[in-house]
PDB file of N, CA and C in Angstrom:
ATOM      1  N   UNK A   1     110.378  97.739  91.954  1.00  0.00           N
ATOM      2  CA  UNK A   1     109.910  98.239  93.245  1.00  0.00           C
ATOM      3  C   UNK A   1     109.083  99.501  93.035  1.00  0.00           C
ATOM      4  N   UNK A   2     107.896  99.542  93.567  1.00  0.00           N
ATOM      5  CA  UNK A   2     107.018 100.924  93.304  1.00  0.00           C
ATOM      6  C   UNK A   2     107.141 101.868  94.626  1.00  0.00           C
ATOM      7  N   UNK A   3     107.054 103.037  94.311  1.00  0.00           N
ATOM      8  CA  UNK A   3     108.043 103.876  95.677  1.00  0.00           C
ATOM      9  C   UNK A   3     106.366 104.796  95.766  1.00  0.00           C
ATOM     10  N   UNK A   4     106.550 105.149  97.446  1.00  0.00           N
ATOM     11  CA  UNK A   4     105.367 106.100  97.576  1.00  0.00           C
ATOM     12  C   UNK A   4     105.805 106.616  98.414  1.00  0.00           C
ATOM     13  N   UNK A   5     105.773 108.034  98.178  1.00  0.00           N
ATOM     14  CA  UNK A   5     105.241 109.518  99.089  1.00  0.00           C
ATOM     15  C   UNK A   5     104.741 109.920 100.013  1.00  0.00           C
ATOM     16  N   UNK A   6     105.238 109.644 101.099  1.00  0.00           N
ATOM     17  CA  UNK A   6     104.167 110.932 102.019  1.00  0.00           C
ATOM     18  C   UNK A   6     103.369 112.022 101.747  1.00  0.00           C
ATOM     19  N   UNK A   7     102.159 112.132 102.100  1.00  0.00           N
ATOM     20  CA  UNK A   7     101.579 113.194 101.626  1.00  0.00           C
ATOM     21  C   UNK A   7     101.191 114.022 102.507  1.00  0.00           C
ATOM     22  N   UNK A   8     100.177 115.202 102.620  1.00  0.00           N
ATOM     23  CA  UNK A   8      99.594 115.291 103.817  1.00  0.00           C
ATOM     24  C   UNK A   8      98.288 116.529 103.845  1.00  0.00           C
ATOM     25  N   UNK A   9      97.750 116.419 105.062  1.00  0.00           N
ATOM     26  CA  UNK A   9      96.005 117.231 104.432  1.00  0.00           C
ATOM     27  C   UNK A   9      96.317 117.359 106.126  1.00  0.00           C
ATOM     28  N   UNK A  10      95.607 118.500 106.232  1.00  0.00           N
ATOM     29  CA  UNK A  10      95.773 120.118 107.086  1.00  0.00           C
ATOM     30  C   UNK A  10      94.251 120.393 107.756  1.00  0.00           C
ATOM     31  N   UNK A  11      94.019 120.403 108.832  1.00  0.00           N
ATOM     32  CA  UNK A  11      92.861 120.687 109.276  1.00  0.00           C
ATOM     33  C   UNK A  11      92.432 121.495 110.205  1.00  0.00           C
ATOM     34  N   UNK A  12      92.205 122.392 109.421  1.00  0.00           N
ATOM     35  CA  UNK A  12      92.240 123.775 110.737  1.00  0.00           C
ATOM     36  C   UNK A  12      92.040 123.645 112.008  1.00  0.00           C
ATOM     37  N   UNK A  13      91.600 124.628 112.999  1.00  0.00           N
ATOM     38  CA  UNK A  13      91.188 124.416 114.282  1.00  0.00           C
ATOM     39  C   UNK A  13      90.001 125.193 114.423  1.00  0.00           C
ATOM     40  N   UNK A  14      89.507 125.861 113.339  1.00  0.00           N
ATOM     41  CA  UNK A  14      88.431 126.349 113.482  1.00  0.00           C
ATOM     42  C   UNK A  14      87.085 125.854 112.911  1.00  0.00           C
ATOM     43  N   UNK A  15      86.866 124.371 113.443  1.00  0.00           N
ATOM     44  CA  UNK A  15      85.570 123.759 112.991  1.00  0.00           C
ATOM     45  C   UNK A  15      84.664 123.162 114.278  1.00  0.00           C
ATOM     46  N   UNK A  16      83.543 122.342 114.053  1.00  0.00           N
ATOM     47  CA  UNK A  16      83.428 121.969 115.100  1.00  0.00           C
ATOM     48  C   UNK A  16      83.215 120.281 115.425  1.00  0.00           C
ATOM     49  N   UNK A  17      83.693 120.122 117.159  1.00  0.00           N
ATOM     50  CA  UNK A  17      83.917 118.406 116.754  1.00  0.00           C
ATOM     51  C   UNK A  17      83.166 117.685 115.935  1.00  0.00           C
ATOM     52  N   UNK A  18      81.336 117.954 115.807  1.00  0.00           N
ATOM     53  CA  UNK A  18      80.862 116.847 114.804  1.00  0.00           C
ATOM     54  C   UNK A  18      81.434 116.664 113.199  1.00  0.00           C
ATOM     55  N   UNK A  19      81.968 117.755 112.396  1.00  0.00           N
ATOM     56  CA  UNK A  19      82.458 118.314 111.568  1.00  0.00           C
ATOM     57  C   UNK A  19      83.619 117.611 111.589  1.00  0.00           C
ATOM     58  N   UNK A  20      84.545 117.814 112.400  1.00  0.00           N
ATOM     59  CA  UNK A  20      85.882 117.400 112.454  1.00  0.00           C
ATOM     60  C   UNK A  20      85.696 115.836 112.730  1.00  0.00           C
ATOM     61  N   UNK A  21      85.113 114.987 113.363  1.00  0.00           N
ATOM     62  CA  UNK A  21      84.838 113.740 113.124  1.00  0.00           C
ATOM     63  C   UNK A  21      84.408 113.148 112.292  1.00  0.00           C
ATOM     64  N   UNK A  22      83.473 113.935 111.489  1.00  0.00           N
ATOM     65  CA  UNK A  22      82.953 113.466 110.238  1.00  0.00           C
ATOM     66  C   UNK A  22      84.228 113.631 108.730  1.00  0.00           C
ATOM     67  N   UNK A  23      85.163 114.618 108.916  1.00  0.00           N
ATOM     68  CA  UNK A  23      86.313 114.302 108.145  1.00  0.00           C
ATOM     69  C   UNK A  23      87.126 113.833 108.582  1.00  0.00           C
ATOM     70  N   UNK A  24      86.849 113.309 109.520  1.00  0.00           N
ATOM     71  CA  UNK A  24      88.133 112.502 109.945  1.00  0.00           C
ATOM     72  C   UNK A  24      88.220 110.854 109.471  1.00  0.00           C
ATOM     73  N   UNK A  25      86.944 110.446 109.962  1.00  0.00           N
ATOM     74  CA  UNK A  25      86.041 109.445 108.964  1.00  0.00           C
ATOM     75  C   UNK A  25      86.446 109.469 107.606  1.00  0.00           C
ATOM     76  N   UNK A  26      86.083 110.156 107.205  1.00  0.00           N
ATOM     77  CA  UNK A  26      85.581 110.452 104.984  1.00  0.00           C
ATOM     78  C   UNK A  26      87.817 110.179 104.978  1.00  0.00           C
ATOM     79  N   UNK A  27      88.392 110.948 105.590  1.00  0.00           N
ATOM     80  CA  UNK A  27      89.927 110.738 105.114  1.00  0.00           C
ATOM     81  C   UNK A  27      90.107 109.298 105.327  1.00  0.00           C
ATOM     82  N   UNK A  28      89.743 108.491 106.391  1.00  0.00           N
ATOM     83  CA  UNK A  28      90.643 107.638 106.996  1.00  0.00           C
ATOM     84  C   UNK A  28      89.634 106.644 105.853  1.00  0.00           C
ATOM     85  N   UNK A  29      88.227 106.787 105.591  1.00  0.00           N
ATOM     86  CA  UNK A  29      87.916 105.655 104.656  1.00  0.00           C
ATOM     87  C   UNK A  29      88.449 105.604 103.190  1.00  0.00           C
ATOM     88  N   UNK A  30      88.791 106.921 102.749  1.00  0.00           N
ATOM     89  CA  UNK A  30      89.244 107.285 101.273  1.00  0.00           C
ATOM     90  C   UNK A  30      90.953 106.578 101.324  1.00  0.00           C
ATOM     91  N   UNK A  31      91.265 106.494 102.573  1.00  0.00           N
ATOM     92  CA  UNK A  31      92.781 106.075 101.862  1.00  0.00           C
ATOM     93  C   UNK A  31      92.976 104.227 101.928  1.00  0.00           C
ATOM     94  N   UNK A  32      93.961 104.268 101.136  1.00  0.00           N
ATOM     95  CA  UNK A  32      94.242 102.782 100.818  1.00  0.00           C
ATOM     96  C   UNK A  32      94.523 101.964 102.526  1.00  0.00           C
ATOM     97  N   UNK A  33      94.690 100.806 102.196  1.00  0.00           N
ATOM     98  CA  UNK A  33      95.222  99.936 103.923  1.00  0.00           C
ATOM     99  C   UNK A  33      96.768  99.983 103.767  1.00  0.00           C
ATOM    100  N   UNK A  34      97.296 100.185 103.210  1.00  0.00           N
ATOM    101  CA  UNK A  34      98.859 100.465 103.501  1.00  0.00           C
ATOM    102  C   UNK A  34      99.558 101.981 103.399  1.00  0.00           C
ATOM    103  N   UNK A  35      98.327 102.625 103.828  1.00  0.00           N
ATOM    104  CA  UNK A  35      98.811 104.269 104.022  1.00  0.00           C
ATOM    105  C   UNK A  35      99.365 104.773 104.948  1.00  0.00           C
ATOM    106  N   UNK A  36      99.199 103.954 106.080  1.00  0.00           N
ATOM    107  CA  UNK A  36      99.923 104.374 107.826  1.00  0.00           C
ATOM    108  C   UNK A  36      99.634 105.610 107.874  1.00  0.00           C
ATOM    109  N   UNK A  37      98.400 106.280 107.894  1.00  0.00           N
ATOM    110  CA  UNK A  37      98.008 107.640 108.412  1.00  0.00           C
ATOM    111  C   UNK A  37      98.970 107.614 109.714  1.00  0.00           C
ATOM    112  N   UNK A  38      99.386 108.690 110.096  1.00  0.00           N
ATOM    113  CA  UNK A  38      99.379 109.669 111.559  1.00  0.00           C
ATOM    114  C   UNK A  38      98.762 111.080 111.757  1.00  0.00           C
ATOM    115  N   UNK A  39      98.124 111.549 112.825  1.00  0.00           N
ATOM    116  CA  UNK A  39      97.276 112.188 113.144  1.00  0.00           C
ATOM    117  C   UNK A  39      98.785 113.090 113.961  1.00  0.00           C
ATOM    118  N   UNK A  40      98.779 114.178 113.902  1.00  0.00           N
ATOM    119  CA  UNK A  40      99.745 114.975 115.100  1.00  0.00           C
ATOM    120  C   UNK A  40      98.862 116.517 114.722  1.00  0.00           C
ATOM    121  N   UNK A  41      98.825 117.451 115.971  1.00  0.00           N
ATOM    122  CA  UNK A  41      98.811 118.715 116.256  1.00  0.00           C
ATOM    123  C   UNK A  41     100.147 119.389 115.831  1.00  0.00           C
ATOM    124  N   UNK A  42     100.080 120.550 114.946  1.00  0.00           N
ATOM    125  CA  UNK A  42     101.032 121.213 114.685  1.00  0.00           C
ATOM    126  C   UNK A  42     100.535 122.874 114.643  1.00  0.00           C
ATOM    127  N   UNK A  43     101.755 123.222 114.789  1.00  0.00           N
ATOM    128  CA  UNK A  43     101.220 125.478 114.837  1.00  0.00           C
ATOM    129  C   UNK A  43     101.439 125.717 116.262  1.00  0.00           C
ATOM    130  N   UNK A  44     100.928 126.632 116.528  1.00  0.00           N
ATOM    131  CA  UNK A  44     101.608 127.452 117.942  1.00  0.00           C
ATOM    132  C   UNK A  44     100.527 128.370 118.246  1.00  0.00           C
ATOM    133  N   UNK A  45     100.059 129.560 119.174  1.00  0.00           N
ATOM    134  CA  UNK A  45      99.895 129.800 119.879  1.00  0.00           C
ATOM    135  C   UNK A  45      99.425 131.273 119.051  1.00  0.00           C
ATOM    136  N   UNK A  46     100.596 131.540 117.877  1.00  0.00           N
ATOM    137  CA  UNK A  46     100.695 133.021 117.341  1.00  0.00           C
ATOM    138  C   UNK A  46      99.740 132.431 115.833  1.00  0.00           C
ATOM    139  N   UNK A  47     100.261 131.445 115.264  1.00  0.00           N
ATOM    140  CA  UNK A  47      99.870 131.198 114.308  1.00  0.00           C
ATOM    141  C   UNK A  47      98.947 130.705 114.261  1.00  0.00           C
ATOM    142  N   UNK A  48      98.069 129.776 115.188  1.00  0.00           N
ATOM    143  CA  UNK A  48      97.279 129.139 115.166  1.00  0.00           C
ATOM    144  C   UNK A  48      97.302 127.682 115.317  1.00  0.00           C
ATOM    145  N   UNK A  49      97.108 126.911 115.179  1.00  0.00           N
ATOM    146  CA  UNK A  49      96.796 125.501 115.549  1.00  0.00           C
ATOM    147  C   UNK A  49      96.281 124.849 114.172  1.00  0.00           C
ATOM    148  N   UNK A  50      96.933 123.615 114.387  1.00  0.00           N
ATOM    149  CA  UNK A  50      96.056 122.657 113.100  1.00  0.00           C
ATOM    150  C   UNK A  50      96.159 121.191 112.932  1.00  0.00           C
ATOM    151  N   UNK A  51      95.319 120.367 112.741  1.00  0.00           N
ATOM    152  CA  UNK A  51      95.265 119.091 112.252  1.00  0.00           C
ATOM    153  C   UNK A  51      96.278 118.498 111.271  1.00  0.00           C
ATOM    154  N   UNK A  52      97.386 117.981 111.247  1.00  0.00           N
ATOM    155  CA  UNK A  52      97.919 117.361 110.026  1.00  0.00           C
ATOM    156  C   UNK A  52      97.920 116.068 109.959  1.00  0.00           C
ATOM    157  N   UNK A  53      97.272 115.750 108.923  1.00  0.00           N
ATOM    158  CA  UNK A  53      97.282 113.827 108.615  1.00  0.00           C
ATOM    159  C   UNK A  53      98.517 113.736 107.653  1.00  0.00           C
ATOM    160  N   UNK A  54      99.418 113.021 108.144  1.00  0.00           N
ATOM    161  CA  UNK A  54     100.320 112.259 107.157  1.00  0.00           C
ATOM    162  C   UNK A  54     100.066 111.188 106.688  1.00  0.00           C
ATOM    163  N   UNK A  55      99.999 110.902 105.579  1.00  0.00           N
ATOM    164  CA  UNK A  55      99.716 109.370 104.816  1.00  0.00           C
ATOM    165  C   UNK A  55     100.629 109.215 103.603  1.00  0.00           C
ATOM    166  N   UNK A  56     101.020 107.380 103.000  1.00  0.00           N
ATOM    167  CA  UNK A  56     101.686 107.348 102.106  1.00  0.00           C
ATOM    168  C   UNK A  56     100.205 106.748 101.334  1.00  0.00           C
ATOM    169  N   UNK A  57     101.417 107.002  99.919  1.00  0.00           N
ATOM    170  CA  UNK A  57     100.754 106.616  98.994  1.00  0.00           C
ATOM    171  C   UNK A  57     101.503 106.658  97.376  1.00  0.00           C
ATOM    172  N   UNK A  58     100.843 106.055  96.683  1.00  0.00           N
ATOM    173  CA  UNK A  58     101.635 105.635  95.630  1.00  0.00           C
ATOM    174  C   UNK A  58     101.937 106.921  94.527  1.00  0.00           C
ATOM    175  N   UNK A  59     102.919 106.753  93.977  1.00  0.00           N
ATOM    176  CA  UNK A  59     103.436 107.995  93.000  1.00  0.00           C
ATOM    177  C   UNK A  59     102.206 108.140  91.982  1.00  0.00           C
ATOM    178  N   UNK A  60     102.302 109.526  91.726  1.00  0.00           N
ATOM    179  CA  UNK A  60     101.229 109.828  90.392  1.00  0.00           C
ATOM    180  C   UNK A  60     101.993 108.875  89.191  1.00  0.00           C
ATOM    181  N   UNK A  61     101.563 108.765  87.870  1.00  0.00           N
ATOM    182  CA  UNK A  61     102.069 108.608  86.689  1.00  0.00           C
ATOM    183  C   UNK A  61     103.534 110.122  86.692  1.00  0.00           C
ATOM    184  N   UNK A  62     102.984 110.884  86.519  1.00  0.00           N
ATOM    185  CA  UNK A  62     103.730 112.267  86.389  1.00  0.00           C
ATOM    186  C   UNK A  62     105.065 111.989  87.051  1.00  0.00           C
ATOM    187  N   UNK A  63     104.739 111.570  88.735  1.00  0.00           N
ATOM    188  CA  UNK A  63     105.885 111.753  89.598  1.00  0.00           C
ATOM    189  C   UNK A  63     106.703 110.453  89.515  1.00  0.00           C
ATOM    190  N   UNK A  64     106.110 109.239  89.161  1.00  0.00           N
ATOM    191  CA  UNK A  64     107.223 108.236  88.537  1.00  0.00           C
ATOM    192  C   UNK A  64     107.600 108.382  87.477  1.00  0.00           C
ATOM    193  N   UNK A  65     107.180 109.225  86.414  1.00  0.00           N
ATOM    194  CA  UNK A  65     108.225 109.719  84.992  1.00  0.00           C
ATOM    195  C   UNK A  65     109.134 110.640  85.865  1.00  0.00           C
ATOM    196  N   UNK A  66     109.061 111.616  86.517  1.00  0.00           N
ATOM    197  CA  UNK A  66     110.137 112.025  87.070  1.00  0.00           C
ATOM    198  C   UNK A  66     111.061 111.699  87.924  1.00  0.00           C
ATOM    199  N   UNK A  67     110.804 110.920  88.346  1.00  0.00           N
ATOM    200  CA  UNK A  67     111.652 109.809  89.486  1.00  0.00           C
ATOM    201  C   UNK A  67     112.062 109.073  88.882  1.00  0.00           C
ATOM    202  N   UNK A  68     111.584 108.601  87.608  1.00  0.00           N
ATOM    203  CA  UNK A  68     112.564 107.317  87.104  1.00  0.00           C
ATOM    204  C   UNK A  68     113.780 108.423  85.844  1.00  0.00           C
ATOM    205  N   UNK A  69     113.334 109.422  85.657  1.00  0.00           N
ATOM    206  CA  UNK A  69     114.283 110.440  85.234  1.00  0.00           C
ATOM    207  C   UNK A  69     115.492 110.799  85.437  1.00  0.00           C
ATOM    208  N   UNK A  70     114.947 111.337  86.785  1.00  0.00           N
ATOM    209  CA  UNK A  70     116.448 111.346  87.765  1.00  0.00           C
ATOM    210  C   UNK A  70     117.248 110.285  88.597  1.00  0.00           C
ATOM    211  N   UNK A  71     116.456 109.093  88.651  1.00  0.00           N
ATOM    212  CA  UNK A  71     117.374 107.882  89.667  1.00  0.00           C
ATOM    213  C   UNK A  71     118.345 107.325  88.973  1.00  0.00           C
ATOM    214  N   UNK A  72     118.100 107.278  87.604  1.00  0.00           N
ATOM    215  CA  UNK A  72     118.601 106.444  86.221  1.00  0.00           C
ATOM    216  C   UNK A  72     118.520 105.221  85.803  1.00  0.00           C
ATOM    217  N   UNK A  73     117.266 105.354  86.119  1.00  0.00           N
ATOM    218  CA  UNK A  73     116.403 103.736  85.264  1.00  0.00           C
ATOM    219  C   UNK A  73     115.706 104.675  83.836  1.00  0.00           C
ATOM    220  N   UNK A  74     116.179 106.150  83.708  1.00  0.00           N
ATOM    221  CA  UNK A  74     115.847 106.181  81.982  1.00  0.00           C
ATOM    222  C   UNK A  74     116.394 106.254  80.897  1.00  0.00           C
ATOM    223  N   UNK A  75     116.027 105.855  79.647  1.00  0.00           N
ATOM    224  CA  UNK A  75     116.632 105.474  78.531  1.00  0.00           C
ATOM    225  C   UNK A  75     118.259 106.566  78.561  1.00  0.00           C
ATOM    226  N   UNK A  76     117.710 107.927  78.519  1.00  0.00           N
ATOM    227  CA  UNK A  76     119.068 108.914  78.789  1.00  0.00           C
ATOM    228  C   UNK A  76     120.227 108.551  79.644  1.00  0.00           C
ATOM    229  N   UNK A  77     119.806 108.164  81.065  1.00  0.00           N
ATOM    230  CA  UNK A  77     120.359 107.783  81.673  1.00  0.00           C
ATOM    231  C   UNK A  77     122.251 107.257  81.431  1.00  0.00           C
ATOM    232  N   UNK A  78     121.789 106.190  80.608  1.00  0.00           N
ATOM    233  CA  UNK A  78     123.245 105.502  80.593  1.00  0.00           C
ATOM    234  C   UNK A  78     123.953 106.453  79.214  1.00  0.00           C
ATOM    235  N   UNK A  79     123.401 107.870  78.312  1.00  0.00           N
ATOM    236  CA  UNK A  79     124.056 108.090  77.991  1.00  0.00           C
ATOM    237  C   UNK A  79     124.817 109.707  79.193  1.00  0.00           C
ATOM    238  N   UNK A  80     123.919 110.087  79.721  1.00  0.00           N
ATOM    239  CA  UNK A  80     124.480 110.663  80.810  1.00  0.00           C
ATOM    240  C   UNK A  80     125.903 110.766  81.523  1.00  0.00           C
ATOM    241  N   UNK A  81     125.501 109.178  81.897  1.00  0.00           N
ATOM    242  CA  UNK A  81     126.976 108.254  82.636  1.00  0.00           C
ATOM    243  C   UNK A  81     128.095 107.990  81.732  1.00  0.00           C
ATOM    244  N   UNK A  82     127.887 108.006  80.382  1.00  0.00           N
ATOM    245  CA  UNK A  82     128.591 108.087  79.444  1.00  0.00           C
ATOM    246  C   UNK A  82     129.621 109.194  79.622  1.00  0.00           C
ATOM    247  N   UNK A  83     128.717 110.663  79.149  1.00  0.00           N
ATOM    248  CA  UNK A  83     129.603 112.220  79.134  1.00  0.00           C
ATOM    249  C   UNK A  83     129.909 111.955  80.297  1.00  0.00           C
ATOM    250  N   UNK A  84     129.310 111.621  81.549  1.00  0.00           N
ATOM    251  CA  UNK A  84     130.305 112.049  83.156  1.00  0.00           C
ATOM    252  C   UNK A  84     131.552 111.297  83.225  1.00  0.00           C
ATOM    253  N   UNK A  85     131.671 110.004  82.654  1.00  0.00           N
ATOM    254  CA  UNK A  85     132.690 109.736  82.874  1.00  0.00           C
ATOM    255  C   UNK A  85     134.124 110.372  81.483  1.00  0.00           C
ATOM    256  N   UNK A  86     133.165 110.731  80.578  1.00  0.00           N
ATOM    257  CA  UNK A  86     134.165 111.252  79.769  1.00  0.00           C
ATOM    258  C   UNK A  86     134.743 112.735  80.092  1.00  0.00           C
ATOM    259  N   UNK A  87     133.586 113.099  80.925  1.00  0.00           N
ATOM    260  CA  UNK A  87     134.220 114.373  81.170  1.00  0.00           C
ATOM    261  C   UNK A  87     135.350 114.236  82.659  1.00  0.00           C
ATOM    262  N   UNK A  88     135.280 112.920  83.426  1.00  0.00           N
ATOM    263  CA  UNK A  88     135.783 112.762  84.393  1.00  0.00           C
ATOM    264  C   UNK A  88     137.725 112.207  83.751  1.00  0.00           C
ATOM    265  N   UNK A  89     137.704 112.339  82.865  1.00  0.00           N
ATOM    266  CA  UNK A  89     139.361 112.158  81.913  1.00  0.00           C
ATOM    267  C   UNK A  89     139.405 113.162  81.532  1.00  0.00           C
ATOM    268  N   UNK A  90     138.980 114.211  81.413  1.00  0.00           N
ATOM    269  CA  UNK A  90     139.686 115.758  81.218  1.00  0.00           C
ATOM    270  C   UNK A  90     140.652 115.936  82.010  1.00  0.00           C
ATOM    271  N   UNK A  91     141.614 116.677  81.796  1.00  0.00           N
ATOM    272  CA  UNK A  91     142.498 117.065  82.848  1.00  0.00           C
ATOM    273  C   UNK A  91     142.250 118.594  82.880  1.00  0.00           C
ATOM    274  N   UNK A  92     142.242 118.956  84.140  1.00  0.00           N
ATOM    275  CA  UNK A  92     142.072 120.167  84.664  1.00  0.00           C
ATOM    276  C   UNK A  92     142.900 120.904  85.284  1.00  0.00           C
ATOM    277  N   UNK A  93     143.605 121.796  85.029  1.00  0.00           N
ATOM    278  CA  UNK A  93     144.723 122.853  85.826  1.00  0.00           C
ATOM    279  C   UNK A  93     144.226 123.809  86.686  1.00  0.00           C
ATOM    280  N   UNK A  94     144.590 124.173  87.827  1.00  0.00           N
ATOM    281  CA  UNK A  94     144.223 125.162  87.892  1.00  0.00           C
ATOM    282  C   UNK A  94     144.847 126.149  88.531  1.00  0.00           C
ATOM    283  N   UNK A  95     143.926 127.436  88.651  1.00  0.00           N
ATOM    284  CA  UNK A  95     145.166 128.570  88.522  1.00  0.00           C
ATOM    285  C   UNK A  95     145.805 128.941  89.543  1.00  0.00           C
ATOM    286  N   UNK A  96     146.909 129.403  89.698  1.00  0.00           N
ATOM    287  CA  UNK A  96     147.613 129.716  90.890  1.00  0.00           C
ATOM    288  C   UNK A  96     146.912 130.729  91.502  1.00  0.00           C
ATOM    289  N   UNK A  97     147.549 130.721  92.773  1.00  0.00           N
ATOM    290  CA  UNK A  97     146.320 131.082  93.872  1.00  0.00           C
ATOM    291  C   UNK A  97     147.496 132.763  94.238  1.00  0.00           C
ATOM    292  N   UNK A  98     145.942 133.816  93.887  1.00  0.00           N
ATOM    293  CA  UNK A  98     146.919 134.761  94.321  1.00  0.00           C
ATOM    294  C   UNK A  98     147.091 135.396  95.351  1.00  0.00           C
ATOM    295  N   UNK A  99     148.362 136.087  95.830  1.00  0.00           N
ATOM    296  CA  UNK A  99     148.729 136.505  97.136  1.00  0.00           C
ATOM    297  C   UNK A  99     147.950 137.130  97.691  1.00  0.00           C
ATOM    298  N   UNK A 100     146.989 137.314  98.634  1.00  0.00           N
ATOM    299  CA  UNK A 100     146.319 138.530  99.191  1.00  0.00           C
ATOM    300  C   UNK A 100     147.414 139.457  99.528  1.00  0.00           C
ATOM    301  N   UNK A 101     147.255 140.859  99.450  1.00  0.00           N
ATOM    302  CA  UNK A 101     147.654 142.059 100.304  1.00  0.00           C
ATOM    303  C   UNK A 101     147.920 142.288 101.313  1.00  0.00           C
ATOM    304  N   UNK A 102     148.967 142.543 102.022  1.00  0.00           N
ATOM    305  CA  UNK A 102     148.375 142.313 103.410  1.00  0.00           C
ATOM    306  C   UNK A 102     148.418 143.973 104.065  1.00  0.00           C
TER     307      UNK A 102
END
């Protein structure tokens, strides 16, 4: 199964509509057909205002070596699960709990 990311690209409020239509265009043609862009207004009043496009898209190389790192589809992996369960037969004591003061 290949897993993808949300991503997302930010568009100020300080441009003007021909500008802002014309990237709005260039984004929506650059991304793949199974990206499900959404368009929403985000920011406030103090901070300012802004365009955010959310879109998916497929993992870098980089970010599926790290994802398959940590899920445990890697070679380490099953020795990992190994020590956890060996460390899960330790027996552990622990210390008596002391009186507070009162």
């Amino acid at each position: 199964m290949r897993s993808r990311v949300k991503d997302f690209i930010e568009i100020s409020d300080h441009t003007s509509l021909d500008r802002l239509i014309t990237t709005l265009v260039a984004i929506r043609d650059s991304l793949p057909d199974d990206a499900e862009p959404e368009l929403k207004m985000r920011g406030d009043d103090v901070f300012g205002r802004r365009l955010s496009i959310s879109y998916f898209r497929e993992l870098s190389a980089r970010e599926a070596e790290l994802e398959a790192k940590y899920n445990g589809t890697s070679p380490d992996a099953a020795e990992i699960e190994r020590l956890a369960k060996e460390l899960d037969k330790v027996k552990f004591e622990r210390a008596p709990k002391k009186k507070r003061a009162a």
